[in-house]
Structure formats: structure tokens, C-alpha cells
Protein backbone atom coordinates (compact mmCIF):
# COMPACT_ATOMS: atom_id res chain seq x y z
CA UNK A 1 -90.17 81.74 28.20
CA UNK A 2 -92.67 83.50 30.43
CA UNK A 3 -91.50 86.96 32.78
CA UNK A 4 -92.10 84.74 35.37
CA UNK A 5 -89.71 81.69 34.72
CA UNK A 6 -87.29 84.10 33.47
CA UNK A 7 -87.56 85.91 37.25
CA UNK A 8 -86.93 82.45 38.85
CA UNK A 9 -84.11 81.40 36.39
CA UNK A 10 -82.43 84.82 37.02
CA UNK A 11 -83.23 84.21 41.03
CA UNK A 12 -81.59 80.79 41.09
CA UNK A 13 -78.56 82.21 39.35
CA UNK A 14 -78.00 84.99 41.84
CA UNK A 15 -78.61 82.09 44.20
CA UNK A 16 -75.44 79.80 42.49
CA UNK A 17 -73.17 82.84 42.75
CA UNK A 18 -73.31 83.96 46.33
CA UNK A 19 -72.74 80.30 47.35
CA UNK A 20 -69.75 80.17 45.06
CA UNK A 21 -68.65 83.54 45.97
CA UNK A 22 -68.61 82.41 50.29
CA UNK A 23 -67.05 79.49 49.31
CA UNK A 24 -64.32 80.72 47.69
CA UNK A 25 -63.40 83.51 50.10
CA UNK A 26 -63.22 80.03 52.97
CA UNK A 27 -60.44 79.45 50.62
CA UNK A 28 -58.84 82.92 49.77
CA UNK A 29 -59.49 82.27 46.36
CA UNK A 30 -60.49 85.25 44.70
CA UNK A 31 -64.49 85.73 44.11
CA UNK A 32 -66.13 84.61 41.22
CA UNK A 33 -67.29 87.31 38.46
CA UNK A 34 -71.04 87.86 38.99
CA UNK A 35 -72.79 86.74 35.68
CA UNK A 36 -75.19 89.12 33.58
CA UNK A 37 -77.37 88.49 30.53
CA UNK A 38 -76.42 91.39 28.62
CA UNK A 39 -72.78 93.50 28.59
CA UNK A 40 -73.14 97.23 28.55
CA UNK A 41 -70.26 98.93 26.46
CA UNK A 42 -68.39 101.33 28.78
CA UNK A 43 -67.94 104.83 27.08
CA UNK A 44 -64.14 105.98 26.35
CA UNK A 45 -62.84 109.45 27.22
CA UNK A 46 -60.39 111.48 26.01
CA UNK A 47 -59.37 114.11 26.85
CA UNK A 48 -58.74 115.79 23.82
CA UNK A 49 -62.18 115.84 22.99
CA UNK A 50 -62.95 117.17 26.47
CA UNK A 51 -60.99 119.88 25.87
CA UNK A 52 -62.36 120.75 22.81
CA UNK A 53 -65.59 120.46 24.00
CA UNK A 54 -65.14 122.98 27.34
CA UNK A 55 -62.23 125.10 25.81
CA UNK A 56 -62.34 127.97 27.61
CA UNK A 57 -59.86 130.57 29.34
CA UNK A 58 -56.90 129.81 31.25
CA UNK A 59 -56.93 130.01 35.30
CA UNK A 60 -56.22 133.63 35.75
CA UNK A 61 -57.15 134.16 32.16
CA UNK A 62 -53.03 133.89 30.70
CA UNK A 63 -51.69 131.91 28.58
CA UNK A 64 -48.90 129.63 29.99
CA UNK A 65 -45.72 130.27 29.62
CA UNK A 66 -43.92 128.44 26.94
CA UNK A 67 -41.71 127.89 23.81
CA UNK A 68 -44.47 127.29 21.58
CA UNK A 69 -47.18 129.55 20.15
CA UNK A 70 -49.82 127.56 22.16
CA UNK A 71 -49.59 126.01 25.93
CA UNK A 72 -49.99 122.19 25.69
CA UNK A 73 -51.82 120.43 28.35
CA UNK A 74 -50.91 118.30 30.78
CA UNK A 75 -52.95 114.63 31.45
CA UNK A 76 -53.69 113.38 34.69
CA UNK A 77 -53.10 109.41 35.21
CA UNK A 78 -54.39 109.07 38.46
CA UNK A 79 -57.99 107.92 39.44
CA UNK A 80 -59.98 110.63 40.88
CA UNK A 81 -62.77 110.37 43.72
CA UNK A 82 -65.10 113.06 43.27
CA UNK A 83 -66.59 114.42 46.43
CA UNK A 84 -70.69 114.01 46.85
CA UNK A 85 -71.96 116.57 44.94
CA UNK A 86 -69.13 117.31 42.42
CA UNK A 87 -68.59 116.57 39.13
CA UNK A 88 -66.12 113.76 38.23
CA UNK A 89 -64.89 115.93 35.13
CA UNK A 90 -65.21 119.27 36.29
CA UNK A 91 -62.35 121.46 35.53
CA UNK A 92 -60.98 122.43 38.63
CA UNK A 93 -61.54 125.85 40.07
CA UNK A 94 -59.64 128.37 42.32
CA UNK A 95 -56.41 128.64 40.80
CA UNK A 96 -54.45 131.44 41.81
CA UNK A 97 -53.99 134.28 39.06
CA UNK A 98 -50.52 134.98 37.16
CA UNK A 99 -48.47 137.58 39.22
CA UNK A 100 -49.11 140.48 36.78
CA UNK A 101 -46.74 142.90 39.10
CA UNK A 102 -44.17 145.05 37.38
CA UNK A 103 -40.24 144.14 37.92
CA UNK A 104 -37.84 147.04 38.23
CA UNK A 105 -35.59 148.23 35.51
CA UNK A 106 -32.74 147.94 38.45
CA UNK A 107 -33.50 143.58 38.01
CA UNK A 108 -31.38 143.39 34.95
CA UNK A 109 -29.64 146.95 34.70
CA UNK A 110 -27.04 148.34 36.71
CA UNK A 111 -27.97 151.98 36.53
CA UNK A 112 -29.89 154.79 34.34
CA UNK A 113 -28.20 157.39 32.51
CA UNK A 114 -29.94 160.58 31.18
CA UNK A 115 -27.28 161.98 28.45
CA UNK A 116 -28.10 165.67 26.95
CA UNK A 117 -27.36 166.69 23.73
CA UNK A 118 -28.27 169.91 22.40
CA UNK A 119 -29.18 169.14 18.55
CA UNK A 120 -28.56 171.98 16.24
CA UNK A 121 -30.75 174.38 14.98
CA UNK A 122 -31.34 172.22 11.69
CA UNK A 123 -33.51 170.03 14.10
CA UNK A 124 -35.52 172.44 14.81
CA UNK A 125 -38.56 174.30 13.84
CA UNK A 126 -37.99 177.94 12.42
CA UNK A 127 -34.21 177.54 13.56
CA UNK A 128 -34.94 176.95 17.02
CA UNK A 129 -32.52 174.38 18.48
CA UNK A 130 -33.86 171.59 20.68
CA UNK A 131 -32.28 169.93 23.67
CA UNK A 132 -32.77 166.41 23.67
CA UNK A 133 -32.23 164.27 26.80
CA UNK A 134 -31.36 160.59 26.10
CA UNK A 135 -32.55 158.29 28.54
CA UNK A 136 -31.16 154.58 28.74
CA UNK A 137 -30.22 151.27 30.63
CA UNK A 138 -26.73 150.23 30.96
CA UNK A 139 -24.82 147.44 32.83
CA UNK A 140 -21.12 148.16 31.90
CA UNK A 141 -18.82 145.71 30.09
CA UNK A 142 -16.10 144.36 32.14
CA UNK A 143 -12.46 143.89 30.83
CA UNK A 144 -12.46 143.70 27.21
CA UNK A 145 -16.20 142.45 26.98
CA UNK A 146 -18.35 143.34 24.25
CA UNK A 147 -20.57 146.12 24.47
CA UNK A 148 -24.01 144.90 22.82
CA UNK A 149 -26.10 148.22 22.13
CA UNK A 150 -29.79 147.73 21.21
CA UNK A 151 -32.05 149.75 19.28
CA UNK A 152 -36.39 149.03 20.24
CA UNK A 153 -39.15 148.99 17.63
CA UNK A 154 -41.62 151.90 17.42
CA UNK A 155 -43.66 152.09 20.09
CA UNK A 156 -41.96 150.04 22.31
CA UNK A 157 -38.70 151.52 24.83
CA UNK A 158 -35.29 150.06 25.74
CA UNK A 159 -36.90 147.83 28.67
CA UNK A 160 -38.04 145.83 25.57
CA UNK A 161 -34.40 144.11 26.06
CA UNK A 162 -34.06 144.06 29.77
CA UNK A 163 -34.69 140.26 29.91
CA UNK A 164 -32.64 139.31 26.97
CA UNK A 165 -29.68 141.19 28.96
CA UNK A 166 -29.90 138.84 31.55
CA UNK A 167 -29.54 135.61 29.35
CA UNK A 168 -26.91 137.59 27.54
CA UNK A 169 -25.11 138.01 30.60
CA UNK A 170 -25.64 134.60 31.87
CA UNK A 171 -23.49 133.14 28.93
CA UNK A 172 -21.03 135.79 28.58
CA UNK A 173 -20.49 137.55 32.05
CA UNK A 174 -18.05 139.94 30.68
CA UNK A 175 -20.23 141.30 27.95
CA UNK A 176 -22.21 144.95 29.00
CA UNK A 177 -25.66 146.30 27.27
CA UNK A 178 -26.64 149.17 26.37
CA UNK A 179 -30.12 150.05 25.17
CA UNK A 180 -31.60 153.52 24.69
CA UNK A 181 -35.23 154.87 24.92
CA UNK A 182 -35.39 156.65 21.45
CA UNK A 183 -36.93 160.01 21.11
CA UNK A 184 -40.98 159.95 21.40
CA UNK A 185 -40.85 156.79 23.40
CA UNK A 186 -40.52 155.91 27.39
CA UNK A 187 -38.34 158.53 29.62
CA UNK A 188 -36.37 160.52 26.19
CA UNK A 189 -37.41 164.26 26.49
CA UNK A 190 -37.28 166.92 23.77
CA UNK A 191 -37.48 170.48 24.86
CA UNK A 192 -37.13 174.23 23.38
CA UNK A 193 -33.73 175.57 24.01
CA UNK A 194 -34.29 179.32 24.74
CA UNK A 195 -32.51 181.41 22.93
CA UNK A 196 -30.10 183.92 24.40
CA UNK A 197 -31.81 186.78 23.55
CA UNK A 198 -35.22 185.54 24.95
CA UNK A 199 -38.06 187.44 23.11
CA UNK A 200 -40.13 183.91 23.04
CA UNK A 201 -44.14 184.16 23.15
CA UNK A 202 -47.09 182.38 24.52
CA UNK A 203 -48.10 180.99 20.78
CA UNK A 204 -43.94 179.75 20.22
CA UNK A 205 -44.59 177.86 23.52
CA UNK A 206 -47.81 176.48 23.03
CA UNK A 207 -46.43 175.12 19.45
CA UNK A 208 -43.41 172.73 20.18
CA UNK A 209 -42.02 171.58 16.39
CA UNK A 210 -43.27 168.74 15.38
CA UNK A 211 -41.46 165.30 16.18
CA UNK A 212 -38.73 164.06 13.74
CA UNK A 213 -38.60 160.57 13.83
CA UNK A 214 -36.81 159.76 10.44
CA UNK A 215 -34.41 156.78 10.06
CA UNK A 216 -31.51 159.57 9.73
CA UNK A 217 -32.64 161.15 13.17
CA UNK A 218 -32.92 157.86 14.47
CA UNK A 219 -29.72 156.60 13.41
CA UNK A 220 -27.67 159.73 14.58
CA UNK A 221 -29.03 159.87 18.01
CA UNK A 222 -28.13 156.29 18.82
CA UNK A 223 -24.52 157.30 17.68
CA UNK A 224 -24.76 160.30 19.93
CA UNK A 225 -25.73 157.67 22.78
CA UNK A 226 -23.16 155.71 22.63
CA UNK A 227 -20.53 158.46 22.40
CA UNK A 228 -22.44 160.17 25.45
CA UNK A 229 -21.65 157.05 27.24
CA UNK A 230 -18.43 156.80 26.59
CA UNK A 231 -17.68 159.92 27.99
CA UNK A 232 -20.09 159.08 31.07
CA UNK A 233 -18.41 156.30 31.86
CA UNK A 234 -14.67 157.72 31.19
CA UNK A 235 -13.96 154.62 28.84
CA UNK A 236 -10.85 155.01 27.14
CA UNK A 237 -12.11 153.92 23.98
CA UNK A 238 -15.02 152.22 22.55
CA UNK A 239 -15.12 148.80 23.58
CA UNK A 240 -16.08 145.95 20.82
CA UNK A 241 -19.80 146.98 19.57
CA UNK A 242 -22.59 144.79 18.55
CA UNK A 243 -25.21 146.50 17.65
CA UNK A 244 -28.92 144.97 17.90
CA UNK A 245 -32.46 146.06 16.12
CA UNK A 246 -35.73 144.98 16.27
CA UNK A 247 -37.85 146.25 13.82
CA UNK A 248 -37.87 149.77 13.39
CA UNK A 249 -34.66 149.46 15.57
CA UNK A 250 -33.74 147.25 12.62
CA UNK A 251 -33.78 149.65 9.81
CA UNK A 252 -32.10 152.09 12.58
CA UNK A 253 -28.96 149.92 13.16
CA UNK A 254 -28.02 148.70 9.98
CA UNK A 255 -28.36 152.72 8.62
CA UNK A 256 -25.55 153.59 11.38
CA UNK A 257 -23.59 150.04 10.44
CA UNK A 258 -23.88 150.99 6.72
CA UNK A 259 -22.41 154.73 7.68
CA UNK A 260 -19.49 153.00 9.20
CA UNK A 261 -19.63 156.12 12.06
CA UNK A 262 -18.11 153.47 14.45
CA UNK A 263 -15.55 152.44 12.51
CA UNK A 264 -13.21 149.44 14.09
CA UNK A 265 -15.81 149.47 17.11
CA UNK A 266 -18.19 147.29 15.19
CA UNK A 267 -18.33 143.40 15.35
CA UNK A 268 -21.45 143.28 13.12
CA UNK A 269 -25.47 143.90 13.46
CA UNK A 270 -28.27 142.03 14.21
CA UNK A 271 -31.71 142.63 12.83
CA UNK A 272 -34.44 140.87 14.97
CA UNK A 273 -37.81 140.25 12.53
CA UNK A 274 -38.02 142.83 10.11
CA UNK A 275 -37.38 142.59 6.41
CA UNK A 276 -38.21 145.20 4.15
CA UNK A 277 -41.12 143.35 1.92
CA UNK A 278 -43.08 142.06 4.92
CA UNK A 279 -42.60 145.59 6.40
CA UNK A 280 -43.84 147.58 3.61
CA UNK A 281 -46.91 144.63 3.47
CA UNK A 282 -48.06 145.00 7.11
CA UNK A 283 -47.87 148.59 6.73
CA UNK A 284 -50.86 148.66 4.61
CA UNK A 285 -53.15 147.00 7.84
CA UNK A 286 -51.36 148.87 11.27
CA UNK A 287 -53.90 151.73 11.46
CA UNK A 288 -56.44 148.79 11.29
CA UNK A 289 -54.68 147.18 14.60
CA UNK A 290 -54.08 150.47 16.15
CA UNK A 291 -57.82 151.20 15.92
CA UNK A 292 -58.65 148.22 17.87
CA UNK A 293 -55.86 148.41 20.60
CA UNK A 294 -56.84 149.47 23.54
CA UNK A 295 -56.57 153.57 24.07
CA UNK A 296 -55.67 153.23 28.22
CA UNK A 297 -55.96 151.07 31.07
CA UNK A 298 -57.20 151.29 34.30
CA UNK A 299 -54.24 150.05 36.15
CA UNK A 300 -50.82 149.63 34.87
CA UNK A 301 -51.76 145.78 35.37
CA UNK A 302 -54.28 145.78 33.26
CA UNK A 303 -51.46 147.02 30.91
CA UNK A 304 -49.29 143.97 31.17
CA UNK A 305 -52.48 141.55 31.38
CA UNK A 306 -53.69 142.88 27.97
CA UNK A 307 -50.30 142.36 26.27
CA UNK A 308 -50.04 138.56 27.87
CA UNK A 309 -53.87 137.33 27.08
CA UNK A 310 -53.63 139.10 23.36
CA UNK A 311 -50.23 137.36 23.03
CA UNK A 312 -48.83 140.81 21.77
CA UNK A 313 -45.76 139.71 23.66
CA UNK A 314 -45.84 135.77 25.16
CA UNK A 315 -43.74 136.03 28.06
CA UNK A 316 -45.08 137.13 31.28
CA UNK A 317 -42.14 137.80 32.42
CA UNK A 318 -40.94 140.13 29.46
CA UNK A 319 -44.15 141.45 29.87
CA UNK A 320 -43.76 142.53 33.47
CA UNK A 321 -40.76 144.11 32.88
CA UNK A 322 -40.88 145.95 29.36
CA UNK A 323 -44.93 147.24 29.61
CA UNK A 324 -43.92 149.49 32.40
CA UNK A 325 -41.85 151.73 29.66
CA UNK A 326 -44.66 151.97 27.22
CA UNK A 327 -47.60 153.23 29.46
CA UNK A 328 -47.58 156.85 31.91
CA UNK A 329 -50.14 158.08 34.39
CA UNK A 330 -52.55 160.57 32.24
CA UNK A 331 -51.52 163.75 34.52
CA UNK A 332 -47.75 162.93 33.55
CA UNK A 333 -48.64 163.28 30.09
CA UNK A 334 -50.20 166.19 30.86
CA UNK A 335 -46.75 167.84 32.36
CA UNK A 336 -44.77 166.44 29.48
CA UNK A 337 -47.14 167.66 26.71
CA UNK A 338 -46.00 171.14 27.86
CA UNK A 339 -42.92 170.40 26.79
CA UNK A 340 -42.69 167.42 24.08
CA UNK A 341 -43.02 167.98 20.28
CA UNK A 342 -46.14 166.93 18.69
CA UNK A 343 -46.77 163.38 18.14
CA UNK A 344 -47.32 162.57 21.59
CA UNK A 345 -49.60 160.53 22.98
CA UNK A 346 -52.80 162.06 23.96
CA UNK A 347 -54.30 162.71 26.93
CA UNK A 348 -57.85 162.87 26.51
CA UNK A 349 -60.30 161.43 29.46
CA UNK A 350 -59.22 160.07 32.64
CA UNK A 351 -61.58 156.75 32.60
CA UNK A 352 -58.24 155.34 31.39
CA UNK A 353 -55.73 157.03 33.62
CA UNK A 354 -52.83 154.57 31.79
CA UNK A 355 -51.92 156.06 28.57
CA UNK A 356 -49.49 155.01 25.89
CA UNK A 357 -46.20 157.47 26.38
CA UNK A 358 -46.00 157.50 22.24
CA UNK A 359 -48.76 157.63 19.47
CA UNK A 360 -48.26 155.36 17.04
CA UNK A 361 -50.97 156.49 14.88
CA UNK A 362 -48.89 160.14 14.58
CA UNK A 363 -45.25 158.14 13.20
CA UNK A 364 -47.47 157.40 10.15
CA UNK A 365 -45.68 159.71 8.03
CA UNK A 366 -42.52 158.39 8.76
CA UNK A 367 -43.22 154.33 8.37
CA UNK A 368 -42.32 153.96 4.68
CA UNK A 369 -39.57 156.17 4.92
CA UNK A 370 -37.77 153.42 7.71
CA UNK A 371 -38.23 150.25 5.98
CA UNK A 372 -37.49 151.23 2.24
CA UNK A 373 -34.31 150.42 1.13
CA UNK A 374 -34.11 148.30 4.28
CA UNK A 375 -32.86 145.09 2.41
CA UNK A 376 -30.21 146.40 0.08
CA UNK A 377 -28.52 148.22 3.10
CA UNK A 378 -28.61 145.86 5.28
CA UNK A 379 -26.35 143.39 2.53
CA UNK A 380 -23.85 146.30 2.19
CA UNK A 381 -23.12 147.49 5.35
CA UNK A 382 -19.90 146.31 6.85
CA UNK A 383 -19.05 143.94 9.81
CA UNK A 384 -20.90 141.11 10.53
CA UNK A 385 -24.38 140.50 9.87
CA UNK A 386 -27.47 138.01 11.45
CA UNK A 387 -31.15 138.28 10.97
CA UNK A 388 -33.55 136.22 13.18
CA UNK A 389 -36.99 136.18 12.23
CA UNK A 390 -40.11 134.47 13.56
CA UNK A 391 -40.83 132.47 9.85
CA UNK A 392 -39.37 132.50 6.52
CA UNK A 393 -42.15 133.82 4.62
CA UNK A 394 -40.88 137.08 5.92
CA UNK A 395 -38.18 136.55 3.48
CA UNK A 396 -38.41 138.69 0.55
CA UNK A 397 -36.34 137.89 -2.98
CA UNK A 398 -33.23 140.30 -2.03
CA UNK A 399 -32.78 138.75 1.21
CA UNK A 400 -33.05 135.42 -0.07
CA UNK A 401 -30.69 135.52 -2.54
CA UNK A 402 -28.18 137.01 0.10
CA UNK A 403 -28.77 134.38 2.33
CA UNK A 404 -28.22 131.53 -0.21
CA UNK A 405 -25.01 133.69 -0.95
CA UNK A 406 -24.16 133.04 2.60
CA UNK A 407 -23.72 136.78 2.70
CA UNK A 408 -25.46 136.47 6.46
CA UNK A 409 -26.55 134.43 9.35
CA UNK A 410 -30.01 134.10 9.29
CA UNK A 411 -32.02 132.17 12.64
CA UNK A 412 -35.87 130.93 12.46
CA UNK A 413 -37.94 130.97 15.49
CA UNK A 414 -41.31 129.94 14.65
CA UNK A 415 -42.37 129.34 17.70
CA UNK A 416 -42.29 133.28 18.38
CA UNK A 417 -44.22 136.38 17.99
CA UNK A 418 -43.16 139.11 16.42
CA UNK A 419 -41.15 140.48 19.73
CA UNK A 420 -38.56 137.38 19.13
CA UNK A 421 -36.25 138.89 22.27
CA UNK A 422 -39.08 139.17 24.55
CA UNK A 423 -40.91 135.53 23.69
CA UNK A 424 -37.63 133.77 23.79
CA UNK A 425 -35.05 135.64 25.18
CA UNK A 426 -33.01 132.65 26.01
CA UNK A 427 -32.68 131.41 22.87
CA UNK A 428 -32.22 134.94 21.18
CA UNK A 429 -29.21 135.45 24.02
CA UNK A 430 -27.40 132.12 22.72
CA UNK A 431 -27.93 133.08 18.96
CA UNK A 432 -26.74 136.68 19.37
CA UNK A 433 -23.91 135.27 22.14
CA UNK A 434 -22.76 132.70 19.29
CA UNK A 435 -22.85 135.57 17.10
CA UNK A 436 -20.28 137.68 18.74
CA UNK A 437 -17.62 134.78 19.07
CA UNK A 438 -17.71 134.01 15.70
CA UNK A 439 -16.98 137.83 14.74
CA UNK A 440 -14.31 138.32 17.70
CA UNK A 441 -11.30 139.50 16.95
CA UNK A 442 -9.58 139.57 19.92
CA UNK A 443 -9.75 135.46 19.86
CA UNK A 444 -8.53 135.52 15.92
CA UNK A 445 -4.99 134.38 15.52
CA UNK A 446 -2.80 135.63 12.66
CA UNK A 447 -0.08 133.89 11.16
CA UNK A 448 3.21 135.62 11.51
CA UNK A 449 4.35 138.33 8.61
CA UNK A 450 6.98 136.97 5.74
CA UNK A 451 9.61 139.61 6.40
CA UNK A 452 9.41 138.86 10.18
CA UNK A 453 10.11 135.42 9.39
CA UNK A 454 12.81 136.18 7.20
CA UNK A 455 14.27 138.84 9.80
CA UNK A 456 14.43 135.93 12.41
CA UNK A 457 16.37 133.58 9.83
CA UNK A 458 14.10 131.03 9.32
CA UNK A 459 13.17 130.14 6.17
CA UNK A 460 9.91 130.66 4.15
């Protein structure tokens, strides 16, 4: 067939179909599918694909807030007109940024308390005694609520809790929570205590003794802290104590639990992802992560931003709340440093005004001394014992055994970082809420004595 009867085949066709086509519409039937001589295959998307293909950053540059290590996305169903001149899949632009403002300690605490304590001389360098000034959060129990007192990890401050405190509360509105700042880290100061005599030179206070951050140390001062508040707060007693680690806060509560300083007062412990094998393991790579963390910020936002987009902790709002206790001004550094023992943060430039209140790099000497031994304790301790991690290969053999001895509770989140309270505080707040009800003993009913029985005639 020539191009040219092919043109006037195709022509009468065309022809055929719009007389069909008016003819049917005269009788509302619906028009007649225009013929063609060849079908063209109509390319699939998906999405998946698409994403894959133009992964890129978030809007605002967060990730979004979830459950799960990684966001999932969210498909659209409807049909979309693009505008002339726009792309039909372009992503869309303009979202509004992440609020990455800071949320008062007073959101989830009901006031500050700064406790003194002058430590003795053995403290001290060359026998001179130190005066160390507690700072921490507390909301007060009410009635005969529990008292849940929580230790941070290093580096970190008590604000690490303050959003866990609020689920807490939310399911048991009696209970109260206390969590410290420990020494070295957000508001706790350390200074010289003059003695009587005086006598002290320049070079004495230019050279503050160095900071003692030992498990021991750690473990005394938040048994100081608590009975500081209790004479605060003119309680009576102690009310019922659960006490709560993460981390190095960890290997700090279960050494006062396995002291048994707190005698009655304690329910049981919590240890919240830290075992000792893992520990000792990741010890070998920190100074590698602290060399490429960030030395300052520009802004105390940019603080919180950088801990959201690196996922260090993956809950804006925990974010918002707890980065505000790790980071200072530069020039308030500067006052403190007059004052705090070394290991400090330092100070140096001002590019960066937003500094990191502790150096982590200058605990090195102490990091094997908190986690060795961690596992043993933390099996022999009395009271009531629960270990949430964020995956069971943190498990080491010791542990393992003791959990298959049902010597423990243990709770896997996998789904979280390593800062389990501050990724999932809800879920950490049931576990740890569950936790205290099934070690209450005010709700555990004994059955009556034998000789009262037998005083009361009945027979046994």
C-alpha cells in the first residue's frame, strides 16, 4: 500500500468516527472510542522508585517525627493538575521549617533546687575541701506516690528526662521525679572552700583540683541529692524510690542500689541501654565520634537542629527541651572556668559562641572505670530490677544468662537510638510505670499471721 492510499484510508476513518461520534451524542449514548493503528504502552510510576531516585533532605532539613528509626512516606491518591509551567512530579516546595525553639525546664518541672554540700577534704586536692552545689528538677510526689529519681549519661544533664516526666506523670499522677545535673555537667558547680585561716595564693586559685568523676563520686552525690531534698522539702521520710539510669547514669544507680544506702526506700532500678560488654566495646571508637562532633554552634538552635538531623536524639521535642542543658554561651564558660575543676569544657574562639558545658574528651580516664563490673552488680543488687535497651545484641553472656534466669525485666526498643527516654518517652513512661506496680508494696496484701489466727479462735 502506497503513503498515499494509506493517507486516504486513514482520512476516511477519521471521517466514519466523527459521524458516529455526533450521532451518538443525538442519542446520549456515550461517544465511540476513536480508533488508532498502533497502541502506545503508557509508562507506570511508583513512587518508590521516585523517591529513590530524588531522595533528598526533608522540608526544613529534620527528620519526621516517629516511632521508627526512619520516617515513612505518605502517598497521594488524588489526581494532580499541574499549573503551566510546573512540573507534574515536582516535589513540592515552601514548607515551613520544624520549630527548633527551646521549651522551658518549668514545662514539665515544678521548680529548681540548688542543694550545697560541702564534700570533705578527701575530695579535694592537697586537703582542700570543695563545696559542691547540686542543681536539679523536681515535681514533688503527692500522697504516698513514688518518687522516681533519675541519674543522665555523661555528657548529657537532668533535662535529658524532662519529657519522660511528663508521660510518667500522665499515667501515674501521684508519682514525683527527681533528676539531678551531676557534677561537670549543666548548672552543678564545684568551688574551693576557703579555708579559715586564708593564706590562699594566686597559683592555688588559678589551679582548681582536677574533676572526680568516678562511679563512687557519682554514686554518693546522687545519695546526697536525694537526702538534700528530703530535707528541702521537709518530707517526713523518704517516700517509695525508683531509681532510673541511662548509661553512665546506669552504672551510677545500680552502684548506690547494690550499697543498699536507701535501704526500705527502694522499689528497684532501672538501667536504660547500657550493658557492660557493649560499653567496654564502644569505648574503643568515642574519641573517634567526639572528633567529628561539632566543637560549638552559632545559635543555641543550631544546637538542637544538629542533634535532630544527625539523629543523636530522634525526638524534636526531647530535643528542644534537653539540648538547652548541654550547651552555655562561651563568656559563661569563661566566668565558670574561674571557678570549676579541670575537665571543663573549653572556651577557645568565639566563631562558635555555643559551647558544650562538659568535655567529654577529658572523662576519658574515668570511662572504664564506670562500666566494669557493671553486669555482675547490677544481678546482685537488691530490689527490683529492669533493663531496656535499644537491641539485644547489646546483651552480653552475664546478662543473658540472668535474664533467662528471670533474675530481671528486660524491654527491647529497636526502634530507638541510644537515648531510649528521649526517642520514645511514651513508651519508656508505661514500661518504667508498669514497673513500679509490679514492685509496690503498699498494694501487696499479706495473709494474716498463725498466732493471730489462733489468738482470735479460729482454727488453722
Amino acid at each position: 500500500m502506497t503513503e498515499a492510499s494509506t493517507a486516504h484510508a486513514m482520512s476516511e476513518l477519521q471521517k466514519k468516527w466523527a459521524k458516529a461520534r455526533l450521532g451518538s451524542q443525538a442519542l446520549g449514548q456515550p461517544p465511540a472510542e476513536i480508533p488508532t493503528a498502533t497502541t502506545m504502552p503508557v509508562p507506570e510510576f511508583n513512587e518508590a522508585d521516585e523517591d529513590r531516585d530524588m531522595a533528598g533532605p526533608n522540608p526544613g532539613g529534620f527528620p519526621f517525627d516517629d516511632d521508627s528509626s526512619s520516617a515513612s512516606s505518605v502517598s497521594s491518591t488524588g489526581t494532580v493538575i499541574p499549573s503551566p509551567g510546573r512540573a507534574l512530579f515536582a516535589r513540592p516546595q515552601g514548607f515551613a521549617s520544624r520549630s527548633m525553639d527551646p521549651i522551658p525546664w518549668t514545662t514539665y518541672f515544678e521548680r529548681e533546687l540548688f542543694l550545697k554540700d560541702e564534700a570533705g577534704p578527701e575530695n579535694g586536692s592537697d586537703n582542700k575541701p570543695l563545696i559542691v552545689t547540686h542543681h536539679a528538677y523536681l515535681t514533688s510526689p503527692v500522697d504516698k506516690g513514688p518518687l522516681f529519681v533519675t541519674h543522665h549519661g555523661a555528657g548529657s544533664s537532668g533535662l535529658s528526662f524532662a519529657v519522660l516526666s511528663s508521660e510518667i506523670r500522665k499515667r501515674l499522677p501521684n508519682a514525683g521525679i527527681l533528676s539531678l545535673d551531676a557534677r561537670g555537667h549543666g548548672s552543678t558547680t564545684i568551688t574551693s572552700n576557703p579555708s579559715p585561716e586564708g593564706g590562699e595564693t594566686a597559683e592555688d586559685q588559678a589551679s582548681p583540683p582536677p574533676l572526680d568523676l568516678s562511679r563512687s563520686t557519682l554514686a554518693n552525690d546522687l545519695f546526697t541529692v536525694i537526702q538534700l531534698t528530703k530535707t528541702a522539702m521537709h518530707w517526713p521520710e523518704l517516700p517509695p524510690i525508683i531509681l532510673v539510669g541511662h548509661s553512665l547514669g546506669g552504672a551510677v544507680v545500680t552502684e548506690l542500689a547494690k550499697s543498699y544506702r536507701l535501704g526500705p526506700s527502694l522499689l528497684g532500678y532501672a538501667v536504660l541501654d547500657v550493658v557492660e560488654g557493649s560499653a567496654m566495646d564502644a569505648l574503643q571508637s568515642m574519641q573517634t565520634y567526639l572528633s567529628t562532633r561539632p566543637t560549638g554552634f552559632a545559635t543555641l538552635k543550631d544546637g538542637i537542629e544538629w542533634h535532630v538531623r544527625s539523629r543523636t536524639i530522634r525526638n524534636s521535642t526531647s530535643a528542644r527541651t534537653s539540648v538547652p542543658g548541654l550547651l552555655a554561651p562561651v563568656e559563661e564558660l569563661q566566668r565558670q572556668q574561674l571557678q570549676q575543676p579541670r575537665g571543663m569544657a573549653g572556651t577557645e574562639g568565639t566563631a562558635k559562641p555555643w559551647r558544650w558545658k562538659t568535655d567529654l574528651a577529658a572523662t576519658q580516664p574515668f570511662w572504664e572505670e564506670w562500666f566494669k563490673g557493671l553486669s555482675k552488680k547490677f544481678l546482685e543488687a537488691r530490689g527490683g530490677k529492669m533493663l531496656l535497651l535499644a537491641g539485644t545484641d547489646r546483651l552480653d553472656t552475664e546478662l543473658t544468662i540472668g535474664q533467662m534466669q528471670g533474675k530481671y525485666a528486660l524491654q527491647v526498643f529497636p526502634e530507638a537510638g541510644h537515648f531510649i527516654h528521649e526517642d520514645l518517652p511514651e513508651k519508656t513512661a508505661i514500661a518504667l510505670v508498669d514497673f513500679h506496680r509490679r514492685n509496690d508494696r503498699s498494694q501487696l496484701v499479706l495473709p494474716p499471721k498463725v498466732s493471730d489466727l489462733l489468738a482470735q479462735g479460729k482454727r488453722v
